[in-house]
C-alpha atoms as a PDB file:
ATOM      1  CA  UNK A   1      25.707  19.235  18.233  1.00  0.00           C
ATOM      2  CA  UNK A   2      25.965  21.453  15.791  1.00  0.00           C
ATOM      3  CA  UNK A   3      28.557  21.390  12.341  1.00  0.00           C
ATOM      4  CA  UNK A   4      28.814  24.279   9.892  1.00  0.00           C
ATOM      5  CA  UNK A   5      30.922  23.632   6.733  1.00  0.00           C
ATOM      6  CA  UNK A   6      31.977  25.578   3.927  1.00  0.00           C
ATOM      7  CA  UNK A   7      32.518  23.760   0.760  1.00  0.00           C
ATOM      8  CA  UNK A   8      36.274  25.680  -0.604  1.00  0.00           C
ATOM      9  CA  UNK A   9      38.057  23.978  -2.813  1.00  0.00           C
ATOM     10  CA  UNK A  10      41.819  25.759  -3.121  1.00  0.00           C
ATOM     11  CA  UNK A  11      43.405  24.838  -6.723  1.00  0.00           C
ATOM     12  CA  UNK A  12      46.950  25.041  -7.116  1.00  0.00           C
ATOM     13  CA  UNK A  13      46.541  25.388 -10.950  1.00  0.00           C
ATOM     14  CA  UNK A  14      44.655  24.580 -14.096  1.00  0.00           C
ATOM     15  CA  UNK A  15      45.127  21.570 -15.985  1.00  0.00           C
ATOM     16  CA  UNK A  16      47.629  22.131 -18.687  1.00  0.00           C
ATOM     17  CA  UNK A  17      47.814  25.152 -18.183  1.00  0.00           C
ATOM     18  CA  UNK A  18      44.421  25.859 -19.608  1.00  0.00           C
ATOM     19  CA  UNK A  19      41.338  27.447 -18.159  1.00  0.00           C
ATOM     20  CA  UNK A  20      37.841  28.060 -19.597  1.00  0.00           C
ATOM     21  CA  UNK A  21      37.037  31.619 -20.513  1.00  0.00           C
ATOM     22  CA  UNK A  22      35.652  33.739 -17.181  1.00  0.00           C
ATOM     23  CA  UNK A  23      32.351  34.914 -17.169  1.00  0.00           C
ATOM     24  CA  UNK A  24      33.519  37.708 -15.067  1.00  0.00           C
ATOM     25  CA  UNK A  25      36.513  39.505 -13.563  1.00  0.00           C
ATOM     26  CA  UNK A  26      37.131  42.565 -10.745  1.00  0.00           C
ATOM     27  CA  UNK A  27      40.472  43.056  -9.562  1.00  0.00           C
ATOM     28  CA  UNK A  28      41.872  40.061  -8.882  1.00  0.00           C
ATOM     29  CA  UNK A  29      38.629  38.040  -9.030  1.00  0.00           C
ATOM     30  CA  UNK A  30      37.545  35.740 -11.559  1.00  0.00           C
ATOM     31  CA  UNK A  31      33.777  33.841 -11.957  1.00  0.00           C
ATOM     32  CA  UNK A  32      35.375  31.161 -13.785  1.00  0.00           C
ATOM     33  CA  UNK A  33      31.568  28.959 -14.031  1.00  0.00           C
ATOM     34  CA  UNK A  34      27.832  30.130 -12.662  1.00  0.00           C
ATOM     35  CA  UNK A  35      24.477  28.848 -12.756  1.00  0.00           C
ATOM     36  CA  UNK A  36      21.174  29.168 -11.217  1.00  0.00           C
ATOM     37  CA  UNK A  37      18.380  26.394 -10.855  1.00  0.00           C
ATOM     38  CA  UNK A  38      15.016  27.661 -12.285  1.00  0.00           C
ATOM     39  CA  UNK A  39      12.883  28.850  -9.800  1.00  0.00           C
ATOM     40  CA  UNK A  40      10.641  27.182  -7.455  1.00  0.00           C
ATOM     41  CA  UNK A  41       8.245  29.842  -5.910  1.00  0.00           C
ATOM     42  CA  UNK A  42       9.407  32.753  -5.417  1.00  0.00           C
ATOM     43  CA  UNK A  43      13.207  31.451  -5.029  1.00  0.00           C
ATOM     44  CA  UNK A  44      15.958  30.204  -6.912  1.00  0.00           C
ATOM     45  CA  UNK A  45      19.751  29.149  -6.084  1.00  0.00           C
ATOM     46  CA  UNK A  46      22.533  30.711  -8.003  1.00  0.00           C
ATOM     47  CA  UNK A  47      26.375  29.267  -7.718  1.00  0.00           C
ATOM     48  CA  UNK A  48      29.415  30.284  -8.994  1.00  0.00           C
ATOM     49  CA  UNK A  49      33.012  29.134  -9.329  1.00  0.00           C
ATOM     50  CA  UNK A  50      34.967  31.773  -7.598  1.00  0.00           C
ATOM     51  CA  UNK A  51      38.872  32.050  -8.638  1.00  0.00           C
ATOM     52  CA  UNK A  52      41.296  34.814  -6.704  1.00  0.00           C
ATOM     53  CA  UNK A  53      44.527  34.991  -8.717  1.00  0.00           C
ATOM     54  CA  UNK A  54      45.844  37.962  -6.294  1.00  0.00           C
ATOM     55  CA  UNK A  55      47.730  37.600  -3.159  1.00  0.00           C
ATOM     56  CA  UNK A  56      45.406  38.750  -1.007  1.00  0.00           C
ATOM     57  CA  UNK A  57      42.442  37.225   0.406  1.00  0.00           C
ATOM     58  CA  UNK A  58      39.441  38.674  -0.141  1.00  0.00           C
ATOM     59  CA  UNK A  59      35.816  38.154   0.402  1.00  0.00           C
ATOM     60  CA  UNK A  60      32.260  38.260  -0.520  1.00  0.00           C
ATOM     61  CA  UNK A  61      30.146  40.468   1.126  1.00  0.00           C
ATOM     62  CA  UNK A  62      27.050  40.929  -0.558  1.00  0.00           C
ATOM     63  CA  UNK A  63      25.198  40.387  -3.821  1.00  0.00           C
ATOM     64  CA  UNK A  64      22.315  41.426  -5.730  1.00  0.00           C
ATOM     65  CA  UNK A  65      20.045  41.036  -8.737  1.00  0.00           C
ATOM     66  CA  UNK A  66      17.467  42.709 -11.097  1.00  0.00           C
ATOM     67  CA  UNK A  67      15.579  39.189 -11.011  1.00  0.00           C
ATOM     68  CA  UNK A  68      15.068  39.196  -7.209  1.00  0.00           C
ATOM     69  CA  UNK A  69      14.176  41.613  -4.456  1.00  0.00           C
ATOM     70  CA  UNK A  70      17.106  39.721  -2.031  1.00  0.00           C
ATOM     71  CA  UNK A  71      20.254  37.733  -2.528  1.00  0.00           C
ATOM     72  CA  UNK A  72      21.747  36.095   0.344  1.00  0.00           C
ATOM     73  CA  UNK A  73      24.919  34.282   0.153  1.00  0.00           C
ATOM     74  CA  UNK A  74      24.068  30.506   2.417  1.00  0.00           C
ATOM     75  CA  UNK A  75      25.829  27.807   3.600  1.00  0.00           C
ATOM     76  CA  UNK A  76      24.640  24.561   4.871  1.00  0.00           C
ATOM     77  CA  UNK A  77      24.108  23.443   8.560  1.00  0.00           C
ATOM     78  CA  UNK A  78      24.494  20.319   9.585  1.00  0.00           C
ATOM     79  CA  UNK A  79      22.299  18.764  13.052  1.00  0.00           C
ATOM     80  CA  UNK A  80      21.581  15.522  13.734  1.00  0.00           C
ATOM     81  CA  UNK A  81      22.401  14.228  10.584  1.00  0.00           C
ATOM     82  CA  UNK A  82      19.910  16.598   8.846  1.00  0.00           C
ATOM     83  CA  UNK A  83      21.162  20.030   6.538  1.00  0.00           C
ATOM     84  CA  UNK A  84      19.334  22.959   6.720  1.00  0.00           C
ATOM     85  CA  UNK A  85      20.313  26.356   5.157  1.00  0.00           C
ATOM     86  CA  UNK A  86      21.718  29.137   7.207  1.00  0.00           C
ATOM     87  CA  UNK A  87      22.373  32.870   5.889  1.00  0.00           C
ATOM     88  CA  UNK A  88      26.092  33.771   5.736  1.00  0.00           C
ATOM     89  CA  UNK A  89      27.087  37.119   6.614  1.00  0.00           C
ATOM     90  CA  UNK A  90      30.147  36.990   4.300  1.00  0.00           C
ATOM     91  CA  UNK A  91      32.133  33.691   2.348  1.00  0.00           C
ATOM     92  CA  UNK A  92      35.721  34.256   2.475  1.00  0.00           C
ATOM     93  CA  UNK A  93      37.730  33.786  -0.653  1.00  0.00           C
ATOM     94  CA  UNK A  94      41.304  32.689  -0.539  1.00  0.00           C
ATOM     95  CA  UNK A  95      44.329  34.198  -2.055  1.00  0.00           C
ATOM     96  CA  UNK A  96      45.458  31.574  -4.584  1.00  0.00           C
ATOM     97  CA  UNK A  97      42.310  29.914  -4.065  1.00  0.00           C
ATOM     98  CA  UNK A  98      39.338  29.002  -5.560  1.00  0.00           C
ATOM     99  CA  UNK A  99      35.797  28.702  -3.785  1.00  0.00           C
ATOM    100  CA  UNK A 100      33.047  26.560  -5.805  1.00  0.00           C
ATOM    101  CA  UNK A 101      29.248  26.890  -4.661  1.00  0.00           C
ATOM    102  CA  UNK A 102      27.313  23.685  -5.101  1.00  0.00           C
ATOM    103  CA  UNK A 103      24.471  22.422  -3.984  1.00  0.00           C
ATOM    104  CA  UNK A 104      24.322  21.608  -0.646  1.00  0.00           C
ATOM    105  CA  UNK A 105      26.609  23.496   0.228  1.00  0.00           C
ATOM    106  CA  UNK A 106      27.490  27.163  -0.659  1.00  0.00           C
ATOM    107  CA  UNK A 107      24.726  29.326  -2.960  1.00  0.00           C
ATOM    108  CA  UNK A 108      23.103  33.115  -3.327  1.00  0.00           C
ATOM    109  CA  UNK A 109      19.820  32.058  -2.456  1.00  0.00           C
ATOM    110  CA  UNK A 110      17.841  34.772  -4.556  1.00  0.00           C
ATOM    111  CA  UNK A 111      14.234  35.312  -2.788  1.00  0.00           C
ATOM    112  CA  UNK A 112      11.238  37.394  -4.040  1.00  0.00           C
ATOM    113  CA  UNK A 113      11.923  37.216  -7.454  1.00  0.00           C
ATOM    114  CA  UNK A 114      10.297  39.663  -9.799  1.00  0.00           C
ATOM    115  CA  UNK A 115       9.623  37.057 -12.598  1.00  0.00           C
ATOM    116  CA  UNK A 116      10.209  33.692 -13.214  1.00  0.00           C
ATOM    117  CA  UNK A 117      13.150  32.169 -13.937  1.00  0.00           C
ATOM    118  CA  UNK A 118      12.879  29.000 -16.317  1.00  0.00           C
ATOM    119  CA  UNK A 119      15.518  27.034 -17.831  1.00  0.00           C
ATOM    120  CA  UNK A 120      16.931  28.773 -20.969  1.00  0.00           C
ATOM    121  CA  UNK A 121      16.611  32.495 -19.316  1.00  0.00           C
ATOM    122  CA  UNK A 122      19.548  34.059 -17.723  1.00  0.00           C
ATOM    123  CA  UNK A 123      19.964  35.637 -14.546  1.00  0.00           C
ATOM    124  CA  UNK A 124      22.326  39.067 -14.139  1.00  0.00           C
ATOM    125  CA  UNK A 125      23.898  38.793 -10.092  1.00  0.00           C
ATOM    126  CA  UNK A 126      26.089  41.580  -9.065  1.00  0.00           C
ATOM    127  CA  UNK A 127      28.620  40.803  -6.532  1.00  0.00           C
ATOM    128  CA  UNK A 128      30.594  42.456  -3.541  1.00  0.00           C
ATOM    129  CA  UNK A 129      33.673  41.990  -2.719  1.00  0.00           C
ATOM    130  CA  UNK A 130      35.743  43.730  -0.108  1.00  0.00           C
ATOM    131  CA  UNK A 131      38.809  44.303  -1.960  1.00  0.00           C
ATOM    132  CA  UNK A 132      37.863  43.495  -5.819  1.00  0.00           C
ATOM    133  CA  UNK A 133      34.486  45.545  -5.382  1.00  0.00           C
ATOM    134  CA  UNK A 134      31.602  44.554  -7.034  1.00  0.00           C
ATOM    135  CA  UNK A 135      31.433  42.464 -10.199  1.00  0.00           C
ATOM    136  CA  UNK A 136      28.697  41.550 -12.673  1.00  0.00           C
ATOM    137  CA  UNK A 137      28.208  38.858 -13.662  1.00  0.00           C
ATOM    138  CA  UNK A 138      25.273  36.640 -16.013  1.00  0.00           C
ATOM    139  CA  UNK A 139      24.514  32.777 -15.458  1.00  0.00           C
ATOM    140  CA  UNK A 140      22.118  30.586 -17.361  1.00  0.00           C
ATOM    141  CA  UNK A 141      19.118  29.275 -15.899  1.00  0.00           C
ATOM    142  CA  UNK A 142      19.099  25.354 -15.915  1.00  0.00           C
ATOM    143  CA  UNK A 143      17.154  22.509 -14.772  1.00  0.00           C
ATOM    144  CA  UNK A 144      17.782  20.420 -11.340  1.00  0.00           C
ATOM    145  CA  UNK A 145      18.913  17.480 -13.082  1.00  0.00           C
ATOM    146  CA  UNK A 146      21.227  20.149 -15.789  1.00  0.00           C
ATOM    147  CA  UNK A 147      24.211  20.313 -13.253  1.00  0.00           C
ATOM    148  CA  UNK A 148      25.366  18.870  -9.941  1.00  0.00           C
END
């Protein structure tokens, strides 16, 4: 048997009423936290904290870098007790919602990166969305053991 999971995580609000600074907004979109993992290869993981503040859902539906010559948004597939990545063709976001990547779970899995990336660097990604359209967006490159 197979089990595919999203990891979304819908927030009702912020905490006192505060909220960190976004690294990016389009529309009604807001990357409220991103990262990628240095690479290993020729790939690298990228995940971002995804906010909608509109009333509409919207959703990803493609992305791209400079650093890489694909990004594919991936989920995580669970058989027999065992995960294994699977491409996404799109990752919904919620209206009122927020969506946060992690690992194991939701990433942009960049693949045949045109340099490096090693902790300290950053990493431009450049998002689609159906309704917001695309928005840009620059995470720092950190080690494995740097975040969750």
């Amino acid at each position: 048997m197979i089990t595919r999971f999203l990891v979304v995580v819908v927030l009702a609000g912020s905490v006192g009423g505060c909220s960190p600074p976004a690294l990016a907004r389009a529309g009604d979109l807001v990357v409220a936290d991103g990262y990628a993992y240095q690479s290993m290869g020729d790939g690298a993981s990228a995940f971002l904290v995804i906010r909608n503040e509109g009333t509409s859902d919207d959703t990803l539906t493609a992305a791209e870098s400079p650093a890489a010559g694909l990004v594919m948004p991936h989920g995580t597939e669970v058989a027999g007790g065992a995960g294994r990545m699977v491409h996404l063709d799109a990752i919904p976001i919620p209206a009122g919602g927020t969506v946060a990547m992690g690992s194991g779970g939701l990433h942009l899995m960049l693949r045949e990166l045109r340099r490096p990336l090693a902790v300290g660097d950053s990493c431009e990604l450049r998002i689609r969305f159906a309704r917001a359209g695309t928005l840009r967006v620059t995470v720092p490159v950190v080690g494995f053991s740097d975040r969750p």
